[in-house]
Structure formats: structure tokens, C-alpha cells
PDB file of N, CA and C in Angstrom:
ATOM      1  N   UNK A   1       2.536  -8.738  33.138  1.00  0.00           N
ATOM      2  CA  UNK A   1       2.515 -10.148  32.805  1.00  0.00           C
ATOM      3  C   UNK A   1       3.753 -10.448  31.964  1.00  0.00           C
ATOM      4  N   UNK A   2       4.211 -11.403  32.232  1.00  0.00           N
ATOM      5  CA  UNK A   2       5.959 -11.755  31.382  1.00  0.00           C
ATOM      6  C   UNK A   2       5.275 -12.948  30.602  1.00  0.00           C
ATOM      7  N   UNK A   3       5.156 -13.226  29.394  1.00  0.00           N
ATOM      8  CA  UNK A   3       4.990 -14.217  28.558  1.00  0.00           C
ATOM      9  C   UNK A   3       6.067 -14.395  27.840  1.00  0.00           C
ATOM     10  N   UNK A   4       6.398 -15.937  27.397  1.00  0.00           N
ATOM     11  CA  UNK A   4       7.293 -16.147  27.312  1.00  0.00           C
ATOM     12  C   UNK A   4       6.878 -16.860  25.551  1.00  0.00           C
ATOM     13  N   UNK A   5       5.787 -17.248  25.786  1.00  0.00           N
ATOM     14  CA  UNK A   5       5.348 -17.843  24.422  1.00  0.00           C
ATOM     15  C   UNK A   5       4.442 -16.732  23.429  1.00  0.00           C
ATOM     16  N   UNK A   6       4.476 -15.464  23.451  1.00  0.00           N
ATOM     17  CA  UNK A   6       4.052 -14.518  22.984  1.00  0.00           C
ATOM     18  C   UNK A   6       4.744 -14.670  21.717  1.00  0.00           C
ATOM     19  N   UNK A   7       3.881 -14.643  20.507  1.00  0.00           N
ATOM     20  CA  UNK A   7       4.167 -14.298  18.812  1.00  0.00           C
ATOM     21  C   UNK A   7       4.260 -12.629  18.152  1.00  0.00           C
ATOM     22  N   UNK A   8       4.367 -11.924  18.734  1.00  0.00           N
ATOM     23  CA  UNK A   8       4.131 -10.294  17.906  1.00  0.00           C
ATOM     24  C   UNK A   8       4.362 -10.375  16.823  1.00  0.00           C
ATOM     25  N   UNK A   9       4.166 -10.318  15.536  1.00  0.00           N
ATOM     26  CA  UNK A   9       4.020  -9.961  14.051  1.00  0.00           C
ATOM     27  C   UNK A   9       3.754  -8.808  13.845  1.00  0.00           C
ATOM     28  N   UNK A  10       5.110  -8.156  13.102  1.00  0.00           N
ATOM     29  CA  UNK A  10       5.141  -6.873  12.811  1.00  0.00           C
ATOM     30  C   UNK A  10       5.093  -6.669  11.518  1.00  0.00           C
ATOM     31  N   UNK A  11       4.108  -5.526  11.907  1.00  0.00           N
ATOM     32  CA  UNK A  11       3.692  -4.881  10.199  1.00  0.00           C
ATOM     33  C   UNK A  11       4.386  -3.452  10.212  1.00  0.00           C
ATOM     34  N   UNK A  12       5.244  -2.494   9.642  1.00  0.00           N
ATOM     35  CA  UNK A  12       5.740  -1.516   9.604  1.00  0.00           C
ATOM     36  C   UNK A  12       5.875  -1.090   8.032  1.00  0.00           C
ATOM     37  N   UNK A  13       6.249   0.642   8.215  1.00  0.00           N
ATOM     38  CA  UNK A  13       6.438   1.473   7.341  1.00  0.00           C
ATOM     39  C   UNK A  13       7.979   1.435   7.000  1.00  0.00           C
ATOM     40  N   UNK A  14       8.852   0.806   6.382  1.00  0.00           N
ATOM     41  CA  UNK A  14      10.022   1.214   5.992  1.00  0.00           C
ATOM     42  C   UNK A  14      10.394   1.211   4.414  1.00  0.00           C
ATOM     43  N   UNK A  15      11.199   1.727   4.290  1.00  0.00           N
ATOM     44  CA  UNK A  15      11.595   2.592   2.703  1.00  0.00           C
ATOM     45  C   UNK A  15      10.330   3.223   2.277  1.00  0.00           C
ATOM     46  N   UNK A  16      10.085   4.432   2.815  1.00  0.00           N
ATOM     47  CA  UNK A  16       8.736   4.673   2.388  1.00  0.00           C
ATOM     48  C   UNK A  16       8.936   6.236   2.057  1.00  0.00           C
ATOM     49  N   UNK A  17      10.186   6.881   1.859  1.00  0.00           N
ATOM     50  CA  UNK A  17      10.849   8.133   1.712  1.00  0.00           C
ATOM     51  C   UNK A  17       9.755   8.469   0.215  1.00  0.00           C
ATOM     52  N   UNK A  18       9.862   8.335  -0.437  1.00  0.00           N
ATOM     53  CA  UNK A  18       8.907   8.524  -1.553  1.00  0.00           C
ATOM     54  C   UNK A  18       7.719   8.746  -1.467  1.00  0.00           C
ATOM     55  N   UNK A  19       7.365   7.743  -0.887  1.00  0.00           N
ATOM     56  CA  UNK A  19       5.596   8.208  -0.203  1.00  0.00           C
ATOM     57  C   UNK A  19       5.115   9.237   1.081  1.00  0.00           C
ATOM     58  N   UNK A  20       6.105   8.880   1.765  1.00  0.00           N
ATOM     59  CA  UNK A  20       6.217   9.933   3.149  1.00  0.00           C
ATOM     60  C   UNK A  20       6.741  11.350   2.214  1.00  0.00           C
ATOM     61  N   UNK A  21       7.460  11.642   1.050  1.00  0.00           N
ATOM     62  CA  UNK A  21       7.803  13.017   0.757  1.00  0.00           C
ATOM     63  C   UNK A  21       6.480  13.513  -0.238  1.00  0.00           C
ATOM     64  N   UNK A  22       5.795  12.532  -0.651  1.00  0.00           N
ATOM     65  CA  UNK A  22       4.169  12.851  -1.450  1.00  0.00           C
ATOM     66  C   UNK A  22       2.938  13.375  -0.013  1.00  0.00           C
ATOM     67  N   UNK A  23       3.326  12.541   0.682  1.00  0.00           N
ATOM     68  CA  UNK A  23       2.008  12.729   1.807  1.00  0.00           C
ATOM     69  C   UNK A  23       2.200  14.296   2.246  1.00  0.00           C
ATOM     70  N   UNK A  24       3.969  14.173   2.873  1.00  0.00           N
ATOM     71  CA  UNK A  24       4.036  15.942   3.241  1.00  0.00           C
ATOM     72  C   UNK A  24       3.696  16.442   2.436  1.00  0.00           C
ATOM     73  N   UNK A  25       3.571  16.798   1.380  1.00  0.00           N
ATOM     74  CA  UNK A  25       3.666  17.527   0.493  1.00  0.00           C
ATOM     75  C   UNK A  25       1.575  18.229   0.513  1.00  0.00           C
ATOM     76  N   UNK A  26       1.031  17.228   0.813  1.00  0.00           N
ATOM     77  CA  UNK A  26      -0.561  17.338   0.764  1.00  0.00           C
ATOM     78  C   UNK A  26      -0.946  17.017   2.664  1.00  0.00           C
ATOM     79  N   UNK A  27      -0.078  17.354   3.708  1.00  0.00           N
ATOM     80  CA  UNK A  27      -0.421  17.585   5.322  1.00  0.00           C
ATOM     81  C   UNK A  27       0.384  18.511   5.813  1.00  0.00           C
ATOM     82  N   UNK A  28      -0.230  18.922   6.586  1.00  0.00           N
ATOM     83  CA  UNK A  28       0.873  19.794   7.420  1.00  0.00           C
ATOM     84  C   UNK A  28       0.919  19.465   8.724  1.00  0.00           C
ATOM     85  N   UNK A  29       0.854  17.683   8.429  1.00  0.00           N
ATOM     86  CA  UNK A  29       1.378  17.287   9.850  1.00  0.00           C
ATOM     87  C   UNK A  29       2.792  16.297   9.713  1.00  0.00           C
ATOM     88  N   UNK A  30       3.835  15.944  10.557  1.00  0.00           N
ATOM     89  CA  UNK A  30       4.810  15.701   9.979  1.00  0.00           C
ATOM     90  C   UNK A  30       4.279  13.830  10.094  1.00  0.00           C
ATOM     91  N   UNK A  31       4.927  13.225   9.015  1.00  0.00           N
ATOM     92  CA  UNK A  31       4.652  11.656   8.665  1.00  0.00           C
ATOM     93  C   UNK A  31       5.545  10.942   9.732  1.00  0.00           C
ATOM     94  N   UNK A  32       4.883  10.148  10.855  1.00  0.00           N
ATOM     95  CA  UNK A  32       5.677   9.100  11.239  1.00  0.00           C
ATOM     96  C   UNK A  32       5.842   7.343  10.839  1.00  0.00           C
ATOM     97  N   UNK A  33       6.845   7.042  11.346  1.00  0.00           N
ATOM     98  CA  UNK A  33       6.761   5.308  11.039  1.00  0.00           C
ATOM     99  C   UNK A  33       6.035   5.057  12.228  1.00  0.00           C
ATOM    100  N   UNK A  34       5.256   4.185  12.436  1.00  0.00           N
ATOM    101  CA  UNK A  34       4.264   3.281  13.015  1.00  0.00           C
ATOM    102  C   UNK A  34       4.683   1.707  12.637  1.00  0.00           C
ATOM    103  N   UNK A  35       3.825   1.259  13.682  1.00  0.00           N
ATOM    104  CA  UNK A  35       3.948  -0.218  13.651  1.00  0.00           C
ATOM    105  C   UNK A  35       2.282  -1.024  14.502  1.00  0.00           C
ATOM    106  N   UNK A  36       2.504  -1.816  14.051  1.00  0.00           N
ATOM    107  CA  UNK A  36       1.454  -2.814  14.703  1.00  0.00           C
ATOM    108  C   UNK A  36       1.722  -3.853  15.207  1.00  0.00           C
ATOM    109  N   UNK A  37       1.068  -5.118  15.647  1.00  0.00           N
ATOM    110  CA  UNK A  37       1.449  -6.124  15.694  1.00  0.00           C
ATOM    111  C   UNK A  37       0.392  -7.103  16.458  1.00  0.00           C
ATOM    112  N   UNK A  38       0.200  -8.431  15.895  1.00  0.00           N
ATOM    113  CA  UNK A  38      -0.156  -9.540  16.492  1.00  0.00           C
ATOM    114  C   UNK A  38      -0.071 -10.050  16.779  1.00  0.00           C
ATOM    115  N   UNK A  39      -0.835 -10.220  18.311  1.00  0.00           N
ATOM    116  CA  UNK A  39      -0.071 -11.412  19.421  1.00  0.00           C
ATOM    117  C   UNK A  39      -0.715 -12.609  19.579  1.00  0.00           C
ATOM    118  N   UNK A  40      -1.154 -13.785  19.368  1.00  0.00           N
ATOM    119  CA  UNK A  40      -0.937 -14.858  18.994  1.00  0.00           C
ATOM    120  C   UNK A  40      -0.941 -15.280  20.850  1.00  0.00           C
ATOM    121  N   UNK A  41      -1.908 -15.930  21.442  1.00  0.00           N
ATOM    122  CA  UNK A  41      -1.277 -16.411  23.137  1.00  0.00           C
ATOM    123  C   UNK A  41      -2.172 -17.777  22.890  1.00  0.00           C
ATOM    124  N   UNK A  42      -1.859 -18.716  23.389  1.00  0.00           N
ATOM    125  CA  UNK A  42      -3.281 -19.762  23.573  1.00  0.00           C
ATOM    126  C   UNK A  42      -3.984 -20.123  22.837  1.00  0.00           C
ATOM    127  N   UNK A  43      -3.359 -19.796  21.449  1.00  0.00           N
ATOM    128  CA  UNK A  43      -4.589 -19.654  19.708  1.00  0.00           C
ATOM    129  C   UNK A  43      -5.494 -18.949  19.682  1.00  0.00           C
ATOM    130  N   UNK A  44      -5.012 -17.485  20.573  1.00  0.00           N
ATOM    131  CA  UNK A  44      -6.333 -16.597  20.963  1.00  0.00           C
ATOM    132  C   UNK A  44      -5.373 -15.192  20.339  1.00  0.00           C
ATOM    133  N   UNK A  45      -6.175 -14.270  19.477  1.00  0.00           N
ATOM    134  CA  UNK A  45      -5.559 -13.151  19.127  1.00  0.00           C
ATOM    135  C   UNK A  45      -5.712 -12.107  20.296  1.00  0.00           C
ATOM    136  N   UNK A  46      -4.728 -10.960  20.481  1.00  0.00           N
ATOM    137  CA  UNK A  46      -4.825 -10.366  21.371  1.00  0.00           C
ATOM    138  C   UNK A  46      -5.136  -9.038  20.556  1.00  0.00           C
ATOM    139  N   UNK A  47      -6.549  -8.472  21.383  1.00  0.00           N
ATOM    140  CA  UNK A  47      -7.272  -7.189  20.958  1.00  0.00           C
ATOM    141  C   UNK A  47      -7.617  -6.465  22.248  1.00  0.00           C
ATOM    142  N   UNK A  48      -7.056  -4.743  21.712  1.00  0.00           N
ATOM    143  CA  UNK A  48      -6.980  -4.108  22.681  1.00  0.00           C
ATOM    144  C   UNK A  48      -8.846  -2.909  22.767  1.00  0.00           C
ATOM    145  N   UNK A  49      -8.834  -2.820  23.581  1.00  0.00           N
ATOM    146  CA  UNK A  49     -10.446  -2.099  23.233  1.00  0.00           C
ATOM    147  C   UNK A  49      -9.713  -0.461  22.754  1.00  0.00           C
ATOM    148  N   UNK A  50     -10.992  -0.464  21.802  1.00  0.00           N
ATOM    149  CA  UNK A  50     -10.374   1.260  21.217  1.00  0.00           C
ATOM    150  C   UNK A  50     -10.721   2.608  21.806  1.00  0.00           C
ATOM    151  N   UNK A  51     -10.004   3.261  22.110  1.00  0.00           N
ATOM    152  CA  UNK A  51     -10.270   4.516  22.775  1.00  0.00           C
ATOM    153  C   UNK A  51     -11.243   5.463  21.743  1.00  0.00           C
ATOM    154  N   UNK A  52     -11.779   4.977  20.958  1.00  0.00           N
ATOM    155  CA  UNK A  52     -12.973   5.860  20.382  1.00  0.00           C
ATOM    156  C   UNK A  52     -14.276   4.819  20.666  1.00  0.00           C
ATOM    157  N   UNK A  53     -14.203   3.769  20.481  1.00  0.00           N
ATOM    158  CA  UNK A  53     -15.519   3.197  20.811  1.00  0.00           C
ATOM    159  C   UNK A  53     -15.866   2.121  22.067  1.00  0.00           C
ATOM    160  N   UNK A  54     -16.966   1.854  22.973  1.00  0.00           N
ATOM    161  CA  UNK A  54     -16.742   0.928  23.744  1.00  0.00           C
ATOM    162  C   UNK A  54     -17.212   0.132  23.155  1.00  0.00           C
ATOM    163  N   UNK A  55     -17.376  -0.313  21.778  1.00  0.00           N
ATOM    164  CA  UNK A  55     -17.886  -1.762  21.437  1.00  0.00           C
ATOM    165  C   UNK A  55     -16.768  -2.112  20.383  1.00  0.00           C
ATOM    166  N   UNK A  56     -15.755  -1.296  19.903  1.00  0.00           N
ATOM    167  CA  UNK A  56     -14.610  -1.873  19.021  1.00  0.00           C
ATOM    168  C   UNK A  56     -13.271  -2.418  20.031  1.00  0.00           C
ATOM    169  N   UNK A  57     -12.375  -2.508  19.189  1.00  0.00           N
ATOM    170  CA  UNK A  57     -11.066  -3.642  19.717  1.00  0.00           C
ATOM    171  C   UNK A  57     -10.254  -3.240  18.274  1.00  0.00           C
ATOM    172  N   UNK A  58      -9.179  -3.564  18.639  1.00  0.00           N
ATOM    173  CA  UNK A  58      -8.000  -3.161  17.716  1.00  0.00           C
ATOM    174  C   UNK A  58      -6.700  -3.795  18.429  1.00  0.00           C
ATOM    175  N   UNK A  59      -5.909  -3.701  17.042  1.00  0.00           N
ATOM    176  CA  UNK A  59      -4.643  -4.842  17.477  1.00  0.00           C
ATOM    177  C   UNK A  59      -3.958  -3.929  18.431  1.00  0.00           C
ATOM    178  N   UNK A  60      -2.602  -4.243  18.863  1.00  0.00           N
ATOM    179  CA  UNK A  60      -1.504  -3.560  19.773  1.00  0.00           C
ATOM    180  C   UNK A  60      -0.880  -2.535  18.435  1.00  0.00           C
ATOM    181  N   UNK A  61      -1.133  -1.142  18.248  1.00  0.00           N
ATOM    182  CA  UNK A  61       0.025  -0.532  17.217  1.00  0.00           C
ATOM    183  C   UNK A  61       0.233   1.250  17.821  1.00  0.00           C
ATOM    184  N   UNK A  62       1.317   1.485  17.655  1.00  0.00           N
ATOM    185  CA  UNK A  62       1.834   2.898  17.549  1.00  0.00           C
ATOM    186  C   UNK A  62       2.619   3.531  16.613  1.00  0.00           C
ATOM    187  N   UNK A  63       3.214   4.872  17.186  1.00  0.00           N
ATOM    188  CA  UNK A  63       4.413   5.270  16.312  1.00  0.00           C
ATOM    189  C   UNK A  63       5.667   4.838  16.879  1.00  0.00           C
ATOM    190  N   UNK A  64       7.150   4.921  16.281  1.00  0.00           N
ATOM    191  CA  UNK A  64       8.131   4.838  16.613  1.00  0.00           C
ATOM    192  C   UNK A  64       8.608   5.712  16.788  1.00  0.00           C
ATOM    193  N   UNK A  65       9.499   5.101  18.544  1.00  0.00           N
ATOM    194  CA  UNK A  65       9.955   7.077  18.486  1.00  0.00           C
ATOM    195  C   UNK A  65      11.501   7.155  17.729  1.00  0.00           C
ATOM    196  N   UNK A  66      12.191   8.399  17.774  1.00  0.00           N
ATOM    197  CA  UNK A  66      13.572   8.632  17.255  1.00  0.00           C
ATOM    198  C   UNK A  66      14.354   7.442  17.987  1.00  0.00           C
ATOM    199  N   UNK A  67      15.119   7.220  16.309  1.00  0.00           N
ATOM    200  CA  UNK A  67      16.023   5.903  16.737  1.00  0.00           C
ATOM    201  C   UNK A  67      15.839   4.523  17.643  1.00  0.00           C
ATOM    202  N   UNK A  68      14.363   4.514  17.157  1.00  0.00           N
ATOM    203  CA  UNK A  68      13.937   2.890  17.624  1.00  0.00           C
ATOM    204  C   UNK A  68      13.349   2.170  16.381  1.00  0.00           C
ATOM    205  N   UNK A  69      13.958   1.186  16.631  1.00  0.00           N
ATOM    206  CA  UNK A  69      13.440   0.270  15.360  1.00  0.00           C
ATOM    207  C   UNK A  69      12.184  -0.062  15.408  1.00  0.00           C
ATOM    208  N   UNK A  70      11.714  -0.575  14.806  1.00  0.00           N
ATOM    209  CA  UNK A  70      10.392  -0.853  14.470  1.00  0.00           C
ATOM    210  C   UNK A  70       9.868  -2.416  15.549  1.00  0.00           C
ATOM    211  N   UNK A  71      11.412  -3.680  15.659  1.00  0.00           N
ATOM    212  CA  UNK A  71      10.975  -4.404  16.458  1.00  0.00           C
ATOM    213  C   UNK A  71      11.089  -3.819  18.225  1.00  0.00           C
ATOM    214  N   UNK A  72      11.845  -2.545  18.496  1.00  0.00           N
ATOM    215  CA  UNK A  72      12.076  -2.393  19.784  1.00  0.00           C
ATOM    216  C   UNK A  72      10.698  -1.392  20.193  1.00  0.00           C
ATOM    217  N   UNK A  73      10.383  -0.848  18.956  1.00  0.00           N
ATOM    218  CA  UNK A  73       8.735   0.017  19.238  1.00  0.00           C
ATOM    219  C   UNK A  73       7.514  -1.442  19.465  1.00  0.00           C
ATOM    220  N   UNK A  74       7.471  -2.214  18.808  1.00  0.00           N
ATOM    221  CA  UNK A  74       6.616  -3.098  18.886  1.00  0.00           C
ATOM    222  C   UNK A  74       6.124  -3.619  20.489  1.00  0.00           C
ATOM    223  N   UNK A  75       7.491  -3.813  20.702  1.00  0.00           N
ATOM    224  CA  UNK A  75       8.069  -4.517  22.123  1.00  0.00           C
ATOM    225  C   UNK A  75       7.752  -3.490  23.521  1.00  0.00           C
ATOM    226  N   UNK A  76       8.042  -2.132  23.113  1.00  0.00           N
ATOM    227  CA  UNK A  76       7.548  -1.036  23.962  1.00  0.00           C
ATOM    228  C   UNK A  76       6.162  -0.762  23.912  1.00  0.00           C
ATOM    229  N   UNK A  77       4.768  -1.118  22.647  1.00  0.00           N
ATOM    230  CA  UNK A  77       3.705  -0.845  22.742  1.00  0.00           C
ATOM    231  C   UNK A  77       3.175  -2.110  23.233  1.00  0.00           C
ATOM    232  N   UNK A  78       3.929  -3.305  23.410  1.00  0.00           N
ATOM    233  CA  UNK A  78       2.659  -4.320  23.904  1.00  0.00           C
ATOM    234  C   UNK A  78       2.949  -4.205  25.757  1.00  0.00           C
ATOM    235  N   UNK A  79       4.307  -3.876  26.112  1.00  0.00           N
ATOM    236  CA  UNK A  79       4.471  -3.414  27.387  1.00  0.00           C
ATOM    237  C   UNK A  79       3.770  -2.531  28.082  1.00  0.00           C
ATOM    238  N   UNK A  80       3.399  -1.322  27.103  1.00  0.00           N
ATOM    239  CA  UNK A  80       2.970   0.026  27.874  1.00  0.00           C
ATOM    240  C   UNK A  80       1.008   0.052  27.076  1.00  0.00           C
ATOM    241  N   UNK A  81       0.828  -0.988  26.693  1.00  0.00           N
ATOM    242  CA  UNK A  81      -0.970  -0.961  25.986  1.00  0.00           C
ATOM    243  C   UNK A  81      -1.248  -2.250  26.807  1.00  0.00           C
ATOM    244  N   UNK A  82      -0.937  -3.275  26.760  1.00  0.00           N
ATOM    245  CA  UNK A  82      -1.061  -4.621  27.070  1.00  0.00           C
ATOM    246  C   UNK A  82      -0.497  -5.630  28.873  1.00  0.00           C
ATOM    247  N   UNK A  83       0.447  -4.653  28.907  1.00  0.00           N
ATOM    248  CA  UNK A  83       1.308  -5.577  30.409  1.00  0.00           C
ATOM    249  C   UNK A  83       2.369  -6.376  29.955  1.00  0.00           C
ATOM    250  N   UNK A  84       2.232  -6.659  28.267  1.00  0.00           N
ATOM    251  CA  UNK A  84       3.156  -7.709  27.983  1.00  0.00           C
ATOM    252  C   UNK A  84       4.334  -7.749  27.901  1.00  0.00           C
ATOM    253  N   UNK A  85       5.528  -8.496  28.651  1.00  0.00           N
ATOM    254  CA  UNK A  85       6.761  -8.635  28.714  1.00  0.00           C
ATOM    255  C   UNK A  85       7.174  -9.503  27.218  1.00  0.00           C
ATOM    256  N   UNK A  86       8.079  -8.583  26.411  1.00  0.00           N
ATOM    257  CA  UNK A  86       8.404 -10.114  26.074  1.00  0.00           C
ATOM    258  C   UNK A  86       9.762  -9.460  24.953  1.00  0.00           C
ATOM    259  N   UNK A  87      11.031 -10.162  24.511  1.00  0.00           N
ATOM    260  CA  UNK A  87      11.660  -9.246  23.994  1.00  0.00           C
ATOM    261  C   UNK A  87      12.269 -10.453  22.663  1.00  0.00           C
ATOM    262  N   UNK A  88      11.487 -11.356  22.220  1.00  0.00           N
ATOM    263  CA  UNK A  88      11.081 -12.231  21.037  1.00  0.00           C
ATOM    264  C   UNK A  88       9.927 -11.977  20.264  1.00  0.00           C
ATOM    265  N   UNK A  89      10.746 -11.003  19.096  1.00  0.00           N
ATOM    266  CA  UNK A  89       9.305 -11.101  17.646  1.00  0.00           C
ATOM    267  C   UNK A  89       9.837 -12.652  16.624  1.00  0.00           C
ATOM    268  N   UNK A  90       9.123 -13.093  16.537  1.00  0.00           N
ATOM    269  CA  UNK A  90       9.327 -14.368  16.373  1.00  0.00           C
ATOM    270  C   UNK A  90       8.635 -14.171  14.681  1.00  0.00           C
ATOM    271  N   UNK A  91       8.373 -13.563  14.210  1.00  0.00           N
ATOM    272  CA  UNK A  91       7.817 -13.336  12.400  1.00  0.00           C
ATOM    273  C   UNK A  91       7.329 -11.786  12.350  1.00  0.00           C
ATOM    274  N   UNK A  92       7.911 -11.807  10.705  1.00  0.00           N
ATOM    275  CA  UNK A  92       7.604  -9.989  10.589  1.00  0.00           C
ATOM    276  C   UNK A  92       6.610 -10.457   9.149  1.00  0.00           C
ATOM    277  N   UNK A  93       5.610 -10.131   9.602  1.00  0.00           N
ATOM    278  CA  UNK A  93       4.808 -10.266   8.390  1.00  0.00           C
ATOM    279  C   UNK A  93       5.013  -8.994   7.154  1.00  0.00           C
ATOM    280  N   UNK A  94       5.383  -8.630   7.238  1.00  0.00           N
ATOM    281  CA  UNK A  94       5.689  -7.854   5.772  1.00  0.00           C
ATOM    282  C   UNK A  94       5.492  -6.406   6.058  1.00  0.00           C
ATOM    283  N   UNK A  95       6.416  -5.340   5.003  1.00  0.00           N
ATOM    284  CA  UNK A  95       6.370  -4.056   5.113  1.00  0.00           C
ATOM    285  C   UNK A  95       5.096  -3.078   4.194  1.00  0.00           C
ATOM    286  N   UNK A  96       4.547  -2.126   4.663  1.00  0.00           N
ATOM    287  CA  UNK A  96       3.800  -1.427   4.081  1.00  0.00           C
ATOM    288  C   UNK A  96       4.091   0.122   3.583  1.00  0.00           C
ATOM    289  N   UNK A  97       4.049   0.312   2.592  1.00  0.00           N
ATOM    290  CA  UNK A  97       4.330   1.508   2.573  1.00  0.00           C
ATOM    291  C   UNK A  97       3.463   2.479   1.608  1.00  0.00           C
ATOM    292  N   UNK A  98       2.368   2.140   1.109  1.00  0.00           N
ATOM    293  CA  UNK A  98       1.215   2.890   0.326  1.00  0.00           C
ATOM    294  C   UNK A  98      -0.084   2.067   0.481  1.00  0.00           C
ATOM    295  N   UNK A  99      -1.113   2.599   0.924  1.00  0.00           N
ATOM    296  CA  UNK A  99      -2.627   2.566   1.421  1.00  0.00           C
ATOM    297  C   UNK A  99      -2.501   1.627   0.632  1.00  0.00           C
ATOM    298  N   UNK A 100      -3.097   0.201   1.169  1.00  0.00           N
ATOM    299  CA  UNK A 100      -3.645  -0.992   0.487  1.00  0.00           C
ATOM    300  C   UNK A 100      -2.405  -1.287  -0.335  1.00  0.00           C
ATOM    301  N   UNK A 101      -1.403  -1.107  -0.408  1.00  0.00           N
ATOM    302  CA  UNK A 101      -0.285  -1.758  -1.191  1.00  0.00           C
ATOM    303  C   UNK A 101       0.798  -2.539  -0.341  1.00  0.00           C
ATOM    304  N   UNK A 102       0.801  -3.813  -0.336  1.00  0.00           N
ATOM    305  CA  UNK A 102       1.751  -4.709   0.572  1.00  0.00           C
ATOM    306  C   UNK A 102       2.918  -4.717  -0.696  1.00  0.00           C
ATOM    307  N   UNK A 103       3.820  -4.002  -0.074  1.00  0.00           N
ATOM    308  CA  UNK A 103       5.574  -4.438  -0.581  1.00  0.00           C
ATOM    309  C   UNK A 103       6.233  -4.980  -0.915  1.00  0.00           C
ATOM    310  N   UNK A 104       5.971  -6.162   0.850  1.00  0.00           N
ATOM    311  CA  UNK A 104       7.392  -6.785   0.913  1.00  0.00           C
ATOM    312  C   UNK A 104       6.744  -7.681   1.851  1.00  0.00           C
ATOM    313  N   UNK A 105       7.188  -9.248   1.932  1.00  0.00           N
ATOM    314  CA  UNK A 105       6.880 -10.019   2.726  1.00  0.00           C
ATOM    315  C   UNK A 105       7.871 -10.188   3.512  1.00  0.00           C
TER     316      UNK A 105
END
């Protein structure tokens, strides 16, 4: 599906070297940046069903791979979760970088 009036709002992990070098420090799995985002079509939010439950839903989010930004990962998970074409993030709602602590708007 190519939408043209699609909103994605991205929520991402950046400057988070401080917290990502605390987390390694207590996993021994390596920390990636991730992203999410909300799509906004028709005044209707777009929710994807969750691969752990058949009665939950969850927004469009992944990790980023090497050397993709956070808006070109966004843009690759609503393509490859959703069908959605679209290569306009039109608002970045703010950065996250510690459990329950918003950053940066």
C-alpha cells in the first residue's frame, strides 16, 4: 500500500552511550538502538497484532540496523510489518534514553 498522507512519529534511543555502557555492563547481550513509531491514517492509529498474544496489538517498532538512522529504520519497519510505503516522517516526538525517562522533545 503507498500512502501518501501517512504521519510516523518517531520515538528513538540516541545519545544514550552512558546508559547503553551501564546496561552492558549488567547483560551479556549486546544493546541496540530501536525505534518505534505512530501512524496516524484517517484519525485512526495504526496497531500491529503481537506475535506473543492473539488478543494484543502494538505500535510499528524495531531495531536499527548498522548505519541507518533512526528515520530510514522507521521507514523500513512500517514497509516490511505494515505494507506501508511512505518516505515522509512528518514529527519526531522525542528521544528516550533511560526506562521511563523522556529527554528530549
Amino acid at each position: 500500500m503507498t500512502v501518501e498522507t501517512v504521519t510516523p512519529t518517531i520515538i528513538d534511543h540516541n545519545n544514550a552511550e552512558p546508559t547503553v555502557q551501564s546496561f552492558e555492563k549488567k547483560s551479556k547481550k549486546p544493546i541496540r538502538q530501536a525505534v518505534g513509531g505512530i501512524v496516524i491514517l484517517d484519525n485512526k492509529v495504526l496497531m500491529l497484532s503481537s506475535r506473543k498474544s492473539e488478543d494484543a496489538y502494538r505500535l510499528p517498532r524495531g531495531d536499527c540496523r548498522e548505519n541507518e538512522t533512526p528515520e530510514q529504520a522507521i521507514i523500513r519497519i512500517l514497509r516490511e510489518e505494515a505494507g506501508i510505503e511512505t518516505e515522509d516522517i512528518k514529527q519526531r516526538v522525542g528521544t528516550y534514553t533511560k526506562a521511563n525517562k523522556k529527554v528530549d522533545n
